[in-house]
N, C-alpha and C. Protein backbone atom coordinates (compact mmCIF):
# COMPACT_ATOMS: atom_id res chain seq x y z
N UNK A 1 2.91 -33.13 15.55
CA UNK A 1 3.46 -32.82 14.25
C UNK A 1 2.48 -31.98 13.43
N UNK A 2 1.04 -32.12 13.55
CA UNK A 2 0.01 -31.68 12.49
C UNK A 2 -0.09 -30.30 13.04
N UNK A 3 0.13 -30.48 14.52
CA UNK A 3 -0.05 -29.10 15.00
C UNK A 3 0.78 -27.78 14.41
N UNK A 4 2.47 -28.89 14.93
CA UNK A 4 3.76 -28.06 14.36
C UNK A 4 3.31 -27.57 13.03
N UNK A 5 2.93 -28.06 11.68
CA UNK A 5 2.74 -27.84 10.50
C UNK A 5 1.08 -26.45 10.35
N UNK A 6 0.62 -26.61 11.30
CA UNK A 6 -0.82 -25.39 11.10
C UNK A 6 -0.10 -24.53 11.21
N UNK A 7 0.85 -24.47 12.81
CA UNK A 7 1.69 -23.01 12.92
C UNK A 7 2.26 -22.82 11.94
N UNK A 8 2.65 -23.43 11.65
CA UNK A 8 4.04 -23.05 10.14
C UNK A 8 3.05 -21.99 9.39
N UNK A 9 2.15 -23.21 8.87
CA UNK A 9 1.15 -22.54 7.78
C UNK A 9 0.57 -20.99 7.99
N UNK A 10 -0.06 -20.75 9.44
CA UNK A 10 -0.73 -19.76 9.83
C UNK A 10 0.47 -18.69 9.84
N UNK A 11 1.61 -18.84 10.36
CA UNK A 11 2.36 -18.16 10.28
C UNK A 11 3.12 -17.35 9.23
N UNK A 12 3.11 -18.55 7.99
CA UNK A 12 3.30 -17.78 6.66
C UNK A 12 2.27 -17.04 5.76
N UNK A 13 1.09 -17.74 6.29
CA UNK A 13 -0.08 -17.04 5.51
C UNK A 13 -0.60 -15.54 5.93
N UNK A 14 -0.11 -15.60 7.63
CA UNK A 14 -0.22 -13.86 8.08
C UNK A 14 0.96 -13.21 7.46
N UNK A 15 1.61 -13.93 7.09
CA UNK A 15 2.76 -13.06 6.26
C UNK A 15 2.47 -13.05 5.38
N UNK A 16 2.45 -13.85 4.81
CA UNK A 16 1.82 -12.93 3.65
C UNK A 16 0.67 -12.51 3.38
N UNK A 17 -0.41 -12.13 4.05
CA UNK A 17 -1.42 -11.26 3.86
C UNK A 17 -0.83 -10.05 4.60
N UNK A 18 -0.10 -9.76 5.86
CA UNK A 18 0.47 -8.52 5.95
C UNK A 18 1.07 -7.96 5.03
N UNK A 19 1.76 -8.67 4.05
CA UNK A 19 3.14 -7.93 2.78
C UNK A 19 1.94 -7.84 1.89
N UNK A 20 0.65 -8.30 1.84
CA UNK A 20 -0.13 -7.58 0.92
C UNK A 20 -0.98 -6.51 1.35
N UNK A 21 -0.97 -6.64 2.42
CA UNK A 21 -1.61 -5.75 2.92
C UNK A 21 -0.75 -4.02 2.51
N UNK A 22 0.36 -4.49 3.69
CA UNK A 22 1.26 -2.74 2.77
C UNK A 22 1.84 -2.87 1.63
N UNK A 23 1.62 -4.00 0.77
CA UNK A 23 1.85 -3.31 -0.88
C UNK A 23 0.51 -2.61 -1.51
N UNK A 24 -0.97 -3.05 -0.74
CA UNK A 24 -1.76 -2.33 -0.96
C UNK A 24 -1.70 -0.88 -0.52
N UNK A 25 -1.65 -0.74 0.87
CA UNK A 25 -1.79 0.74 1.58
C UNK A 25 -0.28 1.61 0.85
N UNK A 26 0.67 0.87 0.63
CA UNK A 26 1.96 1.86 -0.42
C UNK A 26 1.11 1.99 -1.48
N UNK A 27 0.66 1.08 -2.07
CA UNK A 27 -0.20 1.32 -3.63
C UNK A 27 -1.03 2.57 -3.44
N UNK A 28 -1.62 2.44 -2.60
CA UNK A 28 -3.02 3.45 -1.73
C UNK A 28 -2.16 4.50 -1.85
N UNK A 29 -1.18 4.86 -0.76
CA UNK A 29 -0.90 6.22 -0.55
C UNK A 29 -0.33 7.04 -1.87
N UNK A 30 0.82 5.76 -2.44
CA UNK A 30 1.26 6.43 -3.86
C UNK A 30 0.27 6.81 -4.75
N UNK A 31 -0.57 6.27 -5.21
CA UNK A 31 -1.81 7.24 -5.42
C UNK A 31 -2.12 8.33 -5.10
N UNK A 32 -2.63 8.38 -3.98
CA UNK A 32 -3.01 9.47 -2.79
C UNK A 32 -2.27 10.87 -2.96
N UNK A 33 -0.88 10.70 -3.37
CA UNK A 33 0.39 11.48 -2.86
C UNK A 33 -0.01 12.21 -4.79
N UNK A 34 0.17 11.25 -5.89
CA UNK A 34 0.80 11.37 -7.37
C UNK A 34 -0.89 12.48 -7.41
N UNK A 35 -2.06 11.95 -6.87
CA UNK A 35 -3.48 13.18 -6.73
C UNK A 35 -3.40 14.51 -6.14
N UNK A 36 -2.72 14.49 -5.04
CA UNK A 36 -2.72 15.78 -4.65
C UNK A 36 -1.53 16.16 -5.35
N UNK A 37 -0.84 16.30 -5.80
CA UNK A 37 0.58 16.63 -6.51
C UNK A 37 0.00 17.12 -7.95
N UNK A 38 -0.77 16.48 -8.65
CA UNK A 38 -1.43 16.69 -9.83
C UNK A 38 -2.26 17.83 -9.48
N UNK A 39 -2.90 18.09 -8.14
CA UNK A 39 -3.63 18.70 -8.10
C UNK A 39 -3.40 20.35 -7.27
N UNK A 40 -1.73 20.20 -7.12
CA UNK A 40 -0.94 20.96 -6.77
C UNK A 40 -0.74 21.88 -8.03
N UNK A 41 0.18 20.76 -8.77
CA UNK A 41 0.97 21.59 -9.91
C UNK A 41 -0.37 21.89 -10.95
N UNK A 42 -1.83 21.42 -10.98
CA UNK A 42 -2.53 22.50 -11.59
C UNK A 42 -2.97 23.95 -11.37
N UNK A 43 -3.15 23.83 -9.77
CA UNK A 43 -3.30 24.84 -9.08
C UNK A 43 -2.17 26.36 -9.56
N UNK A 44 -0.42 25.62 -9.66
CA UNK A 44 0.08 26.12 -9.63
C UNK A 44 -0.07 26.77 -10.69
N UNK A 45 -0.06 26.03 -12.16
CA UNK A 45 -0.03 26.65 -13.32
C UNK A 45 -0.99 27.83 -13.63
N UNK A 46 -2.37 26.96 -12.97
CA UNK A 46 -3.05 28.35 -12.76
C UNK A 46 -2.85 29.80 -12.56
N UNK A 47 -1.85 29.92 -11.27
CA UNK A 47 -1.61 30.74 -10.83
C UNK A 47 -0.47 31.53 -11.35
N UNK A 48 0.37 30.79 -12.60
CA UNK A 48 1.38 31.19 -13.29
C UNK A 48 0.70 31.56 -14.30
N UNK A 49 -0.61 31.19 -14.85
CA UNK A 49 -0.97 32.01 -16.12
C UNK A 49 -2.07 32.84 -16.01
């Protein structure tokens, strides 16, 4: 029974450190993505004025 109950446990706790894991690396990239984009459309304006 104590056993049955670790799996349980281990099993939900890698779950949820995986679902934090890629709400971090989505957090990460959306970042990543909104920087070069900022660093796009300055470029661009640049080049428009």
């Amino acid at each position: 029974m104590s056993f049955y109950l670790l799996k349980e446990y281990t099993h939900t706790h890698t779950d949820v450190s995986v679902c934090c894991l890629h709400k971090a690396i989505k957090i990460k990239s959306n970042k990543v993505l909104r920087i070069k984009t900022e660093k796009i459309s300055t470029n661009f304006n640049k080049v428009l004025s």
